[in-house]
C-alpha atoms as a PDB file:
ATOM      1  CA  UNK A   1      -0.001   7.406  -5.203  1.00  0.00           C
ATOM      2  CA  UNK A   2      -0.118   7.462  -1.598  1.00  0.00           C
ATOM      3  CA  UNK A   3      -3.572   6.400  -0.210  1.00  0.00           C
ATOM      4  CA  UNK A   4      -4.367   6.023   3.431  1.00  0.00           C
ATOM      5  CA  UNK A   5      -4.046   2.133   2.928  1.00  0.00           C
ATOM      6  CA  UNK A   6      -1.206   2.121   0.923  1.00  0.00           C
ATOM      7  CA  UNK A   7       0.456   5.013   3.650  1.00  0.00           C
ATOM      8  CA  UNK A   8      -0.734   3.389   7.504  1.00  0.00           C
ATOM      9  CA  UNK A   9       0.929   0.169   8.091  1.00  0.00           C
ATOM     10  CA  UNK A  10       0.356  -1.979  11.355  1.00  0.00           C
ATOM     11  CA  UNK A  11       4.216  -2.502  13.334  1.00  0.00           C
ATOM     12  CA  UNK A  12       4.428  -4.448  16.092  1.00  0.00           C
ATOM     13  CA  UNK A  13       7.249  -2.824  18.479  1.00  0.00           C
ATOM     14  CA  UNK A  14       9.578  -4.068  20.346  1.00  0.00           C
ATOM     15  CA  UNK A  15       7.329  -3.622  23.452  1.00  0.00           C
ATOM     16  CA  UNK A  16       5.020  -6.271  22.012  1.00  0.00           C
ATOM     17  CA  UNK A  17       2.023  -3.809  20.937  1.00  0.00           C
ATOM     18  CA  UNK A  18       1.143  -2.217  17.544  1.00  0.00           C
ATOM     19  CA  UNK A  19       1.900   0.949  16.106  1.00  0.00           C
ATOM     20  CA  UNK A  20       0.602   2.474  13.680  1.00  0.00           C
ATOM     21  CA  UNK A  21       3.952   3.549  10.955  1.00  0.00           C
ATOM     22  CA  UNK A  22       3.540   5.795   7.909  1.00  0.00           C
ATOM     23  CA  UNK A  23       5.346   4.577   4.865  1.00  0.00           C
ATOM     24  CA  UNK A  24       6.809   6.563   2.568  1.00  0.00           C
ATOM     25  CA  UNK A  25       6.864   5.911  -0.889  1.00  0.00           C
ATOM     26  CA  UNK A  26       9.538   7.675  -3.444  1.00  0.00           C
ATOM     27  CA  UNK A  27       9.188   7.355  -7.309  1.00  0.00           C
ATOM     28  CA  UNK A  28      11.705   4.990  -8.669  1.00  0.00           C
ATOM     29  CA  UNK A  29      14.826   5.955 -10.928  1.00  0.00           C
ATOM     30  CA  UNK A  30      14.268   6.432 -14.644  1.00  0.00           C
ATOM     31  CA  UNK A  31      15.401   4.048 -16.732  1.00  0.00           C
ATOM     32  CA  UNK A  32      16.072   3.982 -20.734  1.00  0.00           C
ATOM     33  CA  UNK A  33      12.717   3.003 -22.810  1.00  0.00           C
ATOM     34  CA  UNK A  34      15.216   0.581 -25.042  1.00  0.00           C
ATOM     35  CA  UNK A  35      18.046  -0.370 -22.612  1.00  0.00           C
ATOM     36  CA  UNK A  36      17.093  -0.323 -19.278  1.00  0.00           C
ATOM     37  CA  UNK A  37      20.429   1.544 -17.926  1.00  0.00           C
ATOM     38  CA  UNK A  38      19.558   4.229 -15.581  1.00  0.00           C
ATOM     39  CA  UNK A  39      19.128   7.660 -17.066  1.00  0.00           C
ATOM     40  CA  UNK A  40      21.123  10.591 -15.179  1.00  0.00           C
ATOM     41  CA  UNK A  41      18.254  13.350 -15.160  1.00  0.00           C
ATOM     42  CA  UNK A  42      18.663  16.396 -12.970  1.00  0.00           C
ATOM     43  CA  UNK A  43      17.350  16.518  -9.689  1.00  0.00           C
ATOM     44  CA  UNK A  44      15.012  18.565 -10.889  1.00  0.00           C
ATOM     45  CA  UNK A  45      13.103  16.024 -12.660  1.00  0.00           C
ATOM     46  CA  UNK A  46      12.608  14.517  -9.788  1.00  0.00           C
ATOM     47  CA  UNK A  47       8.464  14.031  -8.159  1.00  0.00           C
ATOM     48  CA  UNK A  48       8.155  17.035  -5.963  1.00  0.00           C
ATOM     49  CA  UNK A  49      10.938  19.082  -6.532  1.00  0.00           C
ATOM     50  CA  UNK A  50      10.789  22.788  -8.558  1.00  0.00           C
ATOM     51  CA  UNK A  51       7.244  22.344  -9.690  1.00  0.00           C
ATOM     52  CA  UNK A  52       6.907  25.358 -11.639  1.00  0.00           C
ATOM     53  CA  UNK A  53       9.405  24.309 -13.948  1.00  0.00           C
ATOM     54  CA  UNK A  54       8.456  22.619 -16.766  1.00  0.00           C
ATOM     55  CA  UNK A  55       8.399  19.039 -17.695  1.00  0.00           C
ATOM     56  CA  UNK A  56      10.673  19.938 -20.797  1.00  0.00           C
ATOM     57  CA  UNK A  57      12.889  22.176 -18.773  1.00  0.00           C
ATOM     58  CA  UNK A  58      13.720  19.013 -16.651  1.00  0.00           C
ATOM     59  CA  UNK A  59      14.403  16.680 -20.183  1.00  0.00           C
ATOM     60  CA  UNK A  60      17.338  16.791 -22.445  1.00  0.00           C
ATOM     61  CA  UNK A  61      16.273  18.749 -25.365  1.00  0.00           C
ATOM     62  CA  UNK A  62      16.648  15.959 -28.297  1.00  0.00           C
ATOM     63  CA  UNK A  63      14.606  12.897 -29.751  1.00  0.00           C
ATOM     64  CA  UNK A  64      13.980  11.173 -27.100  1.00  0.00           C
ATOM     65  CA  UNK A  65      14.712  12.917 -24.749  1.00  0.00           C
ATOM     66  CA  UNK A  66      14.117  12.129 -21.509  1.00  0.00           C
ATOM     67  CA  UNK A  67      12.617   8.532 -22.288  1.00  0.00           C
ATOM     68  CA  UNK A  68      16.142   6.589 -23.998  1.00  0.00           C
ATOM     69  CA  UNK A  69      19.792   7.459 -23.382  1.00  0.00           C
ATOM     70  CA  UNK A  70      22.153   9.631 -24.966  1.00  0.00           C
ATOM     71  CA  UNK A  71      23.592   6.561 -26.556  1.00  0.00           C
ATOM     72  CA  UNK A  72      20.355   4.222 -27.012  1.00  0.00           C
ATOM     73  CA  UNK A  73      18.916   7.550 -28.597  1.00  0.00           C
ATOM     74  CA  UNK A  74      21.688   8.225 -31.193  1.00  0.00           C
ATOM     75  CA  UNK A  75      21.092   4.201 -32.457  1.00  0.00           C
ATOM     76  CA  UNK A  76      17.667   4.695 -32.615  1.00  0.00           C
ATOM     77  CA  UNK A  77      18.037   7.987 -34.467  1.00  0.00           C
ATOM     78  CA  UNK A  78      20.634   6.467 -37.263  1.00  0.00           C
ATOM     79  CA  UNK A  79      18.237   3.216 -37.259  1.00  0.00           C
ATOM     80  CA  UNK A  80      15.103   5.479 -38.748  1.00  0.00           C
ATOM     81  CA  UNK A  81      17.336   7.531 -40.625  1.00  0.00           C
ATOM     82  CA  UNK A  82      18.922   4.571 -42.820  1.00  0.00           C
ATOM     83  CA  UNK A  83      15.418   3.209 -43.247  1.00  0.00           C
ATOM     84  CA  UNK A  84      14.027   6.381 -44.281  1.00  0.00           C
ATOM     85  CA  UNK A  85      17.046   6.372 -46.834  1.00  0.00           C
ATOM     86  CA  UNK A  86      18.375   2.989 -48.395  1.00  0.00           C
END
């Protein structure tokens, strides 16, 4: 969230005095729930960009989606399904 005193930072120039510098802050890149490898999501997905779409427009379409990895997912997925059957 960007606040006014997260936002306004203090930067002394060159010159010698202080300026006042807006920071920007970006959301950081998804990363697999189970793995930690960085998903690939489409730039869609991303904070501020095509907000009428919706959140499960932006997601792969599957268990998981969106939260593990194509391959974390599929482990996970055979993992329940040999403990639901033995």
């Amino acid at each position: 969230m960007l606040t006014r005193s997260r936002a306004n930072r203090l930067v002394r120039t060159p010159g010698g005095r202080l300026a006042l510098h807006r920071k920007k802050f970006y959301r950081a890149v998804s990363t697999c729930a189970l793995t930690g490898t960085r998903m690939q999501l489409p730039k869609n997905a991303k904070q501020g960009r095509n907000r009428r779409a919706s959140r499960s427009s932006k997601r792969p379409n599957r268990p998981y989606g969106g939260v593990a990895s194509p391959s974390a997912a599929r482990r996970e997925i055979v993992r329940v399904a040999r403990r639901l059957n033995p």
